[in-house]
C-alpha atoms as a PDB file:
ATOM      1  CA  UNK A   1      -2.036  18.535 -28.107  1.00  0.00           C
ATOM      2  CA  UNK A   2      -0.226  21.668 -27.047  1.00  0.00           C
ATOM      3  CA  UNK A   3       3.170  20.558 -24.800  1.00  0.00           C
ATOM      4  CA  UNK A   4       2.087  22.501 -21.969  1.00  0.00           C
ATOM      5  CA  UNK A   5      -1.187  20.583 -21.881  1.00  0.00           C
ATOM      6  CA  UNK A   6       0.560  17.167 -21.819  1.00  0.00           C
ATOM      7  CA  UNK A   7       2.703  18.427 -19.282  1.00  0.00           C
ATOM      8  CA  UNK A   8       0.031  19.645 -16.669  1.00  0.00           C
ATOM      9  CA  UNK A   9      -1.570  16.252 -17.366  1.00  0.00           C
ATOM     10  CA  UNK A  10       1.288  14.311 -16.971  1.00  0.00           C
ATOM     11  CA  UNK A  11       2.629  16.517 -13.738  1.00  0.00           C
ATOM     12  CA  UNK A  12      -0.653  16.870 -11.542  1.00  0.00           C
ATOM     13  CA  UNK A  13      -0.589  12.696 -10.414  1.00  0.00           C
ATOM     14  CA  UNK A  14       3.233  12.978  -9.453  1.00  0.00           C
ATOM     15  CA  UNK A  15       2.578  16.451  -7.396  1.00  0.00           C
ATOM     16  CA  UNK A  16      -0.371  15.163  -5.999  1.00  0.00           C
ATOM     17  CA  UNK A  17       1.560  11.781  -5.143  1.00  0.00           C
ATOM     18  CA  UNK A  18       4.358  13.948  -3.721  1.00  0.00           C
ATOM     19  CA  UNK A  19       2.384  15.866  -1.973  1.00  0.00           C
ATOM     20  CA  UNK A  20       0.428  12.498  -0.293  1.00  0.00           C
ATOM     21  CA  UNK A  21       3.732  10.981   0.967  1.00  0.00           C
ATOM     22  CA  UNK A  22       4.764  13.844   2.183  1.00  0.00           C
ATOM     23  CA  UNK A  23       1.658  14.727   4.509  1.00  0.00           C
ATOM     24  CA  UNK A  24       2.165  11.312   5.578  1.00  0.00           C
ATOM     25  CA  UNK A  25       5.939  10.955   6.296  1.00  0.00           C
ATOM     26  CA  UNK A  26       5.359  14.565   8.146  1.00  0.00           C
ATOM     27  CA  UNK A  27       2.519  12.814  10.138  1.00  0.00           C
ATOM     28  CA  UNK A  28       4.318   9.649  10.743  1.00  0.00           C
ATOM     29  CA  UNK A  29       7.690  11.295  11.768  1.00  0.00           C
ATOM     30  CA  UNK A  30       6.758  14.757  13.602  1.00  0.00           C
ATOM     31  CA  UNK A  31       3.721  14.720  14.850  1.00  0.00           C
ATOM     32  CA  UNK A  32       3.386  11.031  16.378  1.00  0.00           C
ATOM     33  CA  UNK A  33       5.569  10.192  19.726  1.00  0.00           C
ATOM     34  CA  UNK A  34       7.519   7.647  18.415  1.00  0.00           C
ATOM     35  CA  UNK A  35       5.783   5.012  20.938  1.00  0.00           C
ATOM     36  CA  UNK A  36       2.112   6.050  18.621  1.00  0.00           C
ATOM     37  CA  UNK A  37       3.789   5.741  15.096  1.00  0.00           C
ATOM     38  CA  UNK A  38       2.381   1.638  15.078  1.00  0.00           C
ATOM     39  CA  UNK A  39      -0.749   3.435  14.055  1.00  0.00           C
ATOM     40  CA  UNK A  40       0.930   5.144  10.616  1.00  0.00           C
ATOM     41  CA  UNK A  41       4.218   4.092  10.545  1.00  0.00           C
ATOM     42  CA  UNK A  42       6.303   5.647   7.571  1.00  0.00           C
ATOM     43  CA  UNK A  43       5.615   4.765   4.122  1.00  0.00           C
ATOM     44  CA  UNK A  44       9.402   3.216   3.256  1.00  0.00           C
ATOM     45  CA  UNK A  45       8.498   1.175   6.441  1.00  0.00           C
ATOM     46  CA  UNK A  46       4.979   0.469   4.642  1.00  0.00           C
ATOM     47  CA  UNK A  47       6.747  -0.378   1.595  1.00  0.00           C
ATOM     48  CA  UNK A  48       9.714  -2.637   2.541  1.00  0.00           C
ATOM     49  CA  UNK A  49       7.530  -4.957   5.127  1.00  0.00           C
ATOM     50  CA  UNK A  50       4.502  -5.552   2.996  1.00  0.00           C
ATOM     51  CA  UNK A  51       5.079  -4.783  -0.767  1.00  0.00           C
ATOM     52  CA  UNK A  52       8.059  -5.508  -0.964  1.00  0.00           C
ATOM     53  CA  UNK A  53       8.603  -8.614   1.373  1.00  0.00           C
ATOM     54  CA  UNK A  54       7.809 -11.695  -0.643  1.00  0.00           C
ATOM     55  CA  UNK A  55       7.342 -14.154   2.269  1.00  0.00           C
ATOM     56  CA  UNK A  56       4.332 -11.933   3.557  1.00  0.00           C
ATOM     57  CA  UNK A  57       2.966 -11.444  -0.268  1.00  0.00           C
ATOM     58  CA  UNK A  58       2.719 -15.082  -1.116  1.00  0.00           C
ATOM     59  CA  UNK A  59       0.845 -15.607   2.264  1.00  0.00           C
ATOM     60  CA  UNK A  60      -1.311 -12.788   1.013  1.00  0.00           C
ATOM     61  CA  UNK A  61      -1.859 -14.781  -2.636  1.00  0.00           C
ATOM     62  CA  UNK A  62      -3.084 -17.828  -0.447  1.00  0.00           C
ATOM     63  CA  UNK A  63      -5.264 -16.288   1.157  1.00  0.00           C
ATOM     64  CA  UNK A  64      -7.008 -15.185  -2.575  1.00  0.00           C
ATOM     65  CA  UNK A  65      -9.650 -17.518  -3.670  1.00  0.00           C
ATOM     66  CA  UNK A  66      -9.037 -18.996  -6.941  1.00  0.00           C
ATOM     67  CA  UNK A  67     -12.839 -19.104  -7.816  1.00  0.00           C
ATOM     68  CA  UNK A  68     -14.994 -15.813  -7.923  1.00  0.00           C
ATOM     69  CA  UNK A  69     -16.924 -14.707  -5.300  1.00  0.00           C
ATOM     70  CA  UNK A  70     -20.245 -17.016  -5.072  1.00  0.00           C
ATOM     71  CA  UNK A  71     -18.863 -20.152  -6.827  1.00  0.00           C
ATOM     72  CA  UNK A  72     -17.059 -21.338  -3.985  1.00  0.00           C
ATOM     73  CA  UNK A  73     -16.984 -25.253  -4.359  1.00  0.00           C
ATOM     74  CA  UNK A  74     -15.059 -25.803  -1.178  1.00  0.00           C
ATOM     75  CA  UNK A  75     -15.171 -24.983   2.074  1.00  0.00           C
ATOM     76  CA  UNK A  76     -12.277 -21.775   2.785  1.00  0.00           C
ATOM     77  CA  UNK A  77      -9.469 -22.566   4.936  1.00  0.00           C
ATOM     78  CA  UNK A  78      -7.796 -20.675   7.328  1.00  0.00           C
ATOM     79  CA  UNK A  79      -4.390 -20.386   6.303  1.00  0.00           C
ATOM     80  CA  UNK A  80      -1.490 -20.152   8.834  1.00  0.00           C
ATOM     81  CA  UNK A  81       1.501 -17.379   8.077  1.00  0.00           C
ATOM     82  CA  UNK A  82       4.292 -16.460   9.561  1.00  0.00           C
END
């Protein structure tokens, strides 16, 4: 393969990334009152209280059935989190 070929193929998902977060933090941060940005809060906010917060991710995993959908063999619980 020619470089430039690898390197339009390897740029477009990082511009088009780039270009995603920034629509959103513009969104998020300009156009919403600050009292309306609950409905699309910023993504580092995104980021750091659901990726990246491990208390909230292994409530997430419990909440996962171990079986596959339709071979249930117990009844699901409802699982309390913090």
């Amino acid at each position: 393969m020619r470089p430039r070929v690898v390197l339009v193929k390897a740029a477009t998902p990082l511009v088009s990334i780039g270009l995603t977060l920034a629509a959103w933090y513009a969104v998020s941060l300009v156009v919403l009152a600050p009292g309306r940005r609950l409905s699309l809060p910023p993504p580092h906010i995104v980021f750091t209280e659901s990726l990246a917060n491990s208390a909230k991710h292994s409530c997430l995993q419990r909440l996962v059935p171990d079986e596959p959908a339709g071979y249930r063999t117990v009844p699901r619980r409802r699982v309390a989190c913090e």
